[in-house]
N, C-alpha and C. Protein backbone atom coordinates (compact mmCIF):
# COMPACT_ATOMS: atom_id res chain seq x y z
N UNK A 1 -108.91 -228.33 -42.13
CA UNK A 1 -108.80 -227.19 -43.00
C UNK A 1 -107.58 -227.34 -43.90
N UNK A 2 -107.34 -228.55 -44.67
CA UNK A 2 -106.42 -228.53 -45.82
C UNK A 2 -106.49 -227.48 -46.68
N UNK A 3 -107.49 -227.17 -47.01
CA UNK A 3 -107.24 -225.77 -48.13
C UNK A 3 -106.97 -225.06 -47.95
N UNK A 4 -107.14 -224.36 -46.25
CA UNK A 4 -106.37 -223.29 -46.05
C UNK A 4 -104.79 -223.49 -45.93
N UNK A 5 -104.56 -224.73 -45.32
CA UNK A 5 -102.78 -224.99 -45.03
C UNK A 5 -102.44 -225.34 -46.85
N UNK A 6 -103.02 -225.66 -47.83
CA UNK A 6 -102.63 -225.84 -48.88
C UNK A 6 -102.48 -223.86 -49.83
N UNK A 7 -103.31 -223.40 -49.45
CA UNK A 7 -103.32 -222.09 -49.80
C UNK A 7 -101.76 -221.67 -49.34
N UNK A 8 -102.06 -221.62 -47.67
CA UNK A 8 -100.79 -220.78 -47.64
C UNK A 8 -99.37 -221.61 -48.00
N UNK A 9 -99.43 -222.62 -48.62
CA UNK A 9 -98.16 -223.44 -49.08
C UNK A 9 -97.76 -222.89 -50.41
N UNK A 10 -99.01 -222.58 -50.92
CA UNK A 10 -98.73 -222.48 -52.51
C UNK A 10 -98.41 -220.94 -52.26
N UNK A 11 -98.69 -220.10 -51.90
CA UNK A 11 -98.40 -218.77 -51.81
C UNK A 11 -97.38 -218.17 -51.02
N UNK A 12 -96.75 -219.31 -50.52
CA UNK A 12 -94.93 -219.53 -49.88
C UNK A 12 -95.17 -218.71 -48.72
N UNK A 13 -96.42 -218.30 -48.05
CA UNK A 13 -96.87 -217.67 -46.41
C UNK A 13 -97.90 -217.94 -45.95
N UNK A 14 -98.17 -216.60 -45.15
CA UNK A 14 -99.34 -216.03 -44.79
C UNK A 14 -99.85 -214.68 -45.28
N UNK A 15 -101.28 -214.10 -45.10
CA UNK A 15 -101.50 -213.10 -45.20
C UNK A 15 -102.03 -213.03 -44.16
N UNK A 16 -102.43 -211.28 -43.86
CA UNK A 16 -103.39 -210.76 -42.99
C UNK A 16 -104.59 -211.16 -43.31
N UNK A 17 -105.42 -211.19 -43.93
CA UNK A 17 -106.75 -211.64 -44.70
C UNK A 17 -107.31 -212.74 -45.60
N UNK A 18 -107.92 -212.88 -45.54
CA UNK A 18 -108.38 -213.70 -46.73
C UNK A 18 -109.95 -213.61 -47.04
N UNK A 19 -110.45 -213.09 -48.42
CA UNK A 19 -111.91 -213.16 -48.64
C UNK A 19 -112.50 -214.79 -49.05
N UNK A 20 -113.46 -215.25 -48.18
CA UNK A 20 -114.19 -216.31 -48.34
C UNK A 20 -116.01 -216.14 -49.06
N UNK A 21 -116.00 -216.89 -49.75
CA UNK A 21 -117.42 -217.21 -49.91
C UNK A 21 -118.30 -217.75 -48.63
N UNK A 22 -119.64 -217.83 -48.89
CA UNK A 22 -120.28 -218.55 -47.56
C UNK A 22 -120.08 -219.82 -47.73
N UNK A 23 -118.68 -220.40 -47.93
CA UNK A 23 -118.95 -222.10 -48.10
C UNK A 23 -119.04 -222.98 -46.91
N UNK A 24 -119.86 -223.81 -46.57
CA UNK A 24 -120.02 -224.86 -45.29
C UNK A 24 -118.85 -224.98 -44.67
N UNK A 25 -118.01 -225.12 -45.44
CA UNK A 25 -116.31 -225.83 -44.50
C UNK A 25 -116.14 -225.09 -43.83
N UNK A 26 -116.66 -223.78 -44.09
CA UNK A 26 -116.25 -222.22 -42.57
C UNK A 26 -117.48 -221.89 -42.41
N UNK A 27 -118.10 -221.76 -42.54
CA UNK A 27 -119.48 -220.47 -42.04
C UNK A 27 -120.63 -221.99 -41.80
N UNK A 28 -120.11 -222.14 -40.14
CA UNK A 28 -121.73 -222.80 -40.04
C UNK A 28 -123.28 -221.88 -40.62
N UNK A 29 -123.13 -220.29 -39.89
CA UNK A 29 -124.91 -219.67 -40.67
C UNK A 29 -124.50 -218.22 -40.87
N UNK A 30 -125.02 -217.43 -41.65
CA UNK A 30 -124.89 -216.26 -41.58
C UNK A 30 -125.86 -215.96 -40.81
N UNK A 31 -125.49 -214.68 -39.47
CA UNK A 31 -126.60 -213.89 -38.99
C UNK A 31 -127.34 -212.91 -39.97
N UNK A 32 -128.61 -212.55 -39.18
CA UNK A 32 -129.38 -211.49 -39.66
C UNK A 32 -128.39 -210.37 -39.70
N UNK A 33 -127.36 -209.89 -38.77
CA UNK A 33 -126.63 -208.57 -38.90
C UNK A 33 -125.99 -208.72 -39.95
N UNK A 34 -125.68 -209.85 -39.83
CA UNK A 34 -124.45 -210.00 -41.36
C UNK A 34 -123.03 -210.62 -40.82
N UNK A 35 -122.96 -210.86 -39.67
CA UNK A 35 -122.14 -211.57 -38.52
C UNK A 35 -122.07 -213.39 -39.04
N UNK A 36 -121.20 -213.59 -38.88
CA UNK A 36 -121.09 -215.21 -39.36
C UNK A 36 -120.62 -216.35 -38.07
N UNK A 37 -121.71 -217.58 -37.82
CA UNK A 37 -120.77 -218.22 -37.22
C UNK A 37 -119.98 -219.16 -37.91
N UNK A 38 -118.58 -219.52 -37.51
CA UNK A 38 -117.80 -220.41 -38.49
C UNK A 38 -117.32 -221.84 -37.64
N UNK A 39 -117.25 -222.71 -38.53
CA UNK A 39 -117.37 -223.74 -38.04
C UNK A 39 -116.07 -224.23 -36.43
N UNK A 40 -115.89 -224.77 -35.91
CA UNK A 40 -114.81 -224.96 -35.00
C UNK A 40 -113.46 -225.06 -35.92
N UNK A 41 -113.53 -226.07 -36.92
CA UNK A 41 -112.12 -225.98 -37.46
C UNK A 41 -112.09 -224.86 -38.38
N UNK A 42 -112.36 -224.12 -39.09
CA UNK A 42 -112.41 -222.91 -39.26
C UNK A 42 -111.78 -221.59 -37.76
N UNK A 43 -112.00 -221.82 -37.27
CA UNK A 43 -112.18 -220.90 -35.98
C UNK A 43 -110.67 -221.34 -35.57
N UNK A 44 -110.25 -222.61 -35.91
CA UNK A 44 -109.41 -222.76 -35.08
C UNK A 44 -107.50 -222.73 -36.43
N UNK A 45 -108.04 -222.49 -37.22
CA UNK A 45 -107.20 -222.22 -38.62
C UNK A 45 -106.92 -220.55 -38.67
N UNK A 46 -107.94 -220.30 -38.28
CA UNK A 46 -108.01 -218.73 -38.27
C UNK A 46 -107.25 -218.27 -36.57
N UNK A 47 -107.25 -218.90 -36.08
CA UNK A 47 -106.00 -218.61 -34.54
C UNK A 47 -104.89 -219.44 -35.28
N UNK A 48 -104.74 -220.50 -35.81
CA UNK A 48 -103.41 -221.07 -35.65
C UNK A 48 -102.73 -220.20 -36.88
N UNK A 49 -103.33 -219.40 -38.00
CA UNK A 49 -103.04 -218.76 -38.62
C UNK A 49 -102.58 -217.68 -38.93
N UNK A 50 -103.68 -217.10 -37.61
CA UNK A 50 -103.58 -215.48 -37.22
C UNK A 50 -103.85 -214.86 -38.42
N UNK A 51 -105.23 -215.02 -38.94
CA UNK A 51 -105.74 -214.16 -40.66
C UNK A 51 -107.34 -213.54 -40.14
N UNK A 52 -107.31 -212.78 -40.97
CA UNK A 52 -108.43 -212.16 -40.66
C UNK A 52 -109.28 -212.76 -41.83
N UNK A 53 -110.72 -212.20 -41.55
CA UNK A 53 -111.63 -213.03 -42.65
C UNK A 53 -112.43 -211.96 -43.29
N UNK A 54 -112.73 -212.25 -44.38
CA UNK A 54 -113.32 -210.76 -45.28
C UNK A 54 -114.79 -211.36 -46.14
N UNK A 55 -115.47 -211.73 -45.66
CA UNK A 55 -116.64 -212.71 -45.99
C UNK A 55 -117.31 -211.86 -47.33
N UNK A 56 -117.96 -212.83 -47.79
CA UNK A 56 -118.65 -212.05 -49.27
C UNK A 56 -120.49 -212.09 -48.37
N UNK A 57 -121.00 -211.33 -48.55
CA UNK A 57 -122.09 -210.61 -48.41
C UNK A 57 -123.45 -211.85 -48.72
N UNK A 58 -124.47 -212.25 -48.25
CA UNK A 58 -125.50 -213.21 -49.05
C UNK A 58 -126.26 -212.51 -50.20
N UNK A 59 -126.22 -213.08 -50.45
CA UNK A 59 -127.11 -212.81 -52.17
C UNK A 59 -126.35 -211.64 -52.35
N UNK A 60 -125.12 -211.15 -52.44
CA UNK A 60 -124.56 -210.65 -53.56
C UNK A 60 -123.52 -211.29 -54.43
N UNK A 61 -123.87 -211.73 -55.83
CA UNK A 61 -123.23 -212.51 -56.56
C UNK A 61 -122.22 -211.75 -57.12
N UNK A 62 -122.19 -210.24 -57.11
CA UNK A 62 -121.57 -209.69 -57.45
C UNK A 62 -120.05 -209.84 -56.92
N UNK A 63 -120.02 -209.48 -55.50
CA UNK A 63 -118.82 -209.88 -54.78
C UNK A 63 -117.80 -211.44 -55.32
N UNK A 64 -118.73 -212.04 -54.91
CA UNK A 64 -118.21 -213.40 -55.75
C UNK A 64 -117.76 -213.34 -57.12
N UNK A 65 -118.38 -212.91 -58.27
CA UNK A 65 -117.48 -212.41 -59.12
C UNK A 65 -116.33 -211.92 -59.35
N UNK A 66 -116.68 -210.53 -58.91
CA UNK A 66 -115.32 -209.63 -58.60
C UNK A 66 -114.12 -210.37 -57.48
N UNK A 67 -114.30 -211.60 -56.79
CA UNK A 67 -113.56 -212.53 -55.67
C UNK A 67 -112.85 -213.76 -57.21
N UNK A 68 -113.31 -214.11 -57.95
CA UNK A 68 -113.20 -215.23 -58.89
C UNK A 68 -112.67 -214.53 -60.18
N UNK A 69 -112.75 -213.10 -60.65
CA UNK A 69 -111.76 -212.91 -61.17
C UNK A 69 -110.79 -212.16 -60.58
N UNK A 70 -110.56 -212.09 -59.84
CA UNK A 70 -108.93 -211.82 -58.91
C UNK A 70 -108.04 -213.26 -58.82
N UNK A 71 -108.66 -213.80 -58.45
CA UNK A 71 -108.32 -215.54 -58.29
C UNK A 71 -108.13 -215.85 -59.73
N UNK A 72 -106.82 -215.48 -60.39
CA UNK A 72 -106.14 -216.41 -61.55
C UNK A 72 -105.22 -216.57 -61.42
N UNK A 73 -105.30 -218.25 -61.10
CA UNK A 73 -103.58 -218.90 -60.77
C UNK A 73 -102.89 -219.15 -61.50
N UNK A 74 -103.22 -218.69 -62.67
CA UNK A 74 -102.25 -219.06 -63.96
C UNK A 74 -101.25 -217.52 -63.82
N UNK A 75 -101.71 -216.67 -63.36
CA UNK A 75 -100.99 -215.52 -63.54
C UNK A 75 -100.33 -215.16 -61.83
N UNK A 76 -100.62 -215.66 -60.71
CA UNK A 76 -100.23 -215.35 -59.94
C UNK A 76 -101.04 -214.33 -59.19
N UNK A 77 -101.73 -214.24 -59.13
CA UNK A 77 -102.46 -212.89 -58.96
C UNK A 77 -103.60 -213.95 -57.90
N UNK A 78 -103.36 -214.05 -56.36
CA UNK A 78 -104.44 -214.89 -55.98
C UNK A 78 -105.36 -213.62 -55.22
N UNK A 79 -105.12 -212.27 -55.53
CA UNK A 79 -106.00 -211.63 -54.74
C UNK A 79 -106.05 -211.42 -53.26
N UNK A 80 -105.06 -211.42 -52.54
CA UNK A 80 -104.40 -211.47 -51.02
C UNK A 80 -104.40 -209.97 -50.65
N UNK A 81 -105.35 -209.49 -49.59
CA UNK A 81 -104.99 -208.47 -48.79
C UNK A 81 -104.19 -208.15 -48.05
């Protein structure tokens, strides 16, 4: 999980949260409830981290939007709960 240890480098911590997309590197499947399983190293970034996870929804593209413009690193603004 480099991106997450590269995240919290560039953002000089940690947070409580972080919103993810459904990308493979964490979410082996989404359940029918809406429950996610995530991969082992995922699972295990998220204990050595101590962050909570704020998943974007399937087939709403909307979320993802509103997740991608919060995320502008030119301004500092990475969108951290």
């Amino acid at each position: 999980m480099d991106g997450v240890h590269s995240f919290f480098e560039k953002i000089g911590g940690q947070t409580k949260n972080i919103r993810i997309d459904n990308l493979s590197p964490c979410v082996k499947r989404v359940k029918k409830d809406g429950g996610r399983d995530y991969t082992d190293a995922f699972n295990r970034a998220i204990k050595y981290y101590d962050f909570g996870v704020l998943p974007c929804s399937p087939g709403r593209g909307n979320e993802k939007v509103m997740l991608s413009a919060t995320f502008k690193p030119g301004r500092g603004d990475l969108g951290i709960t």
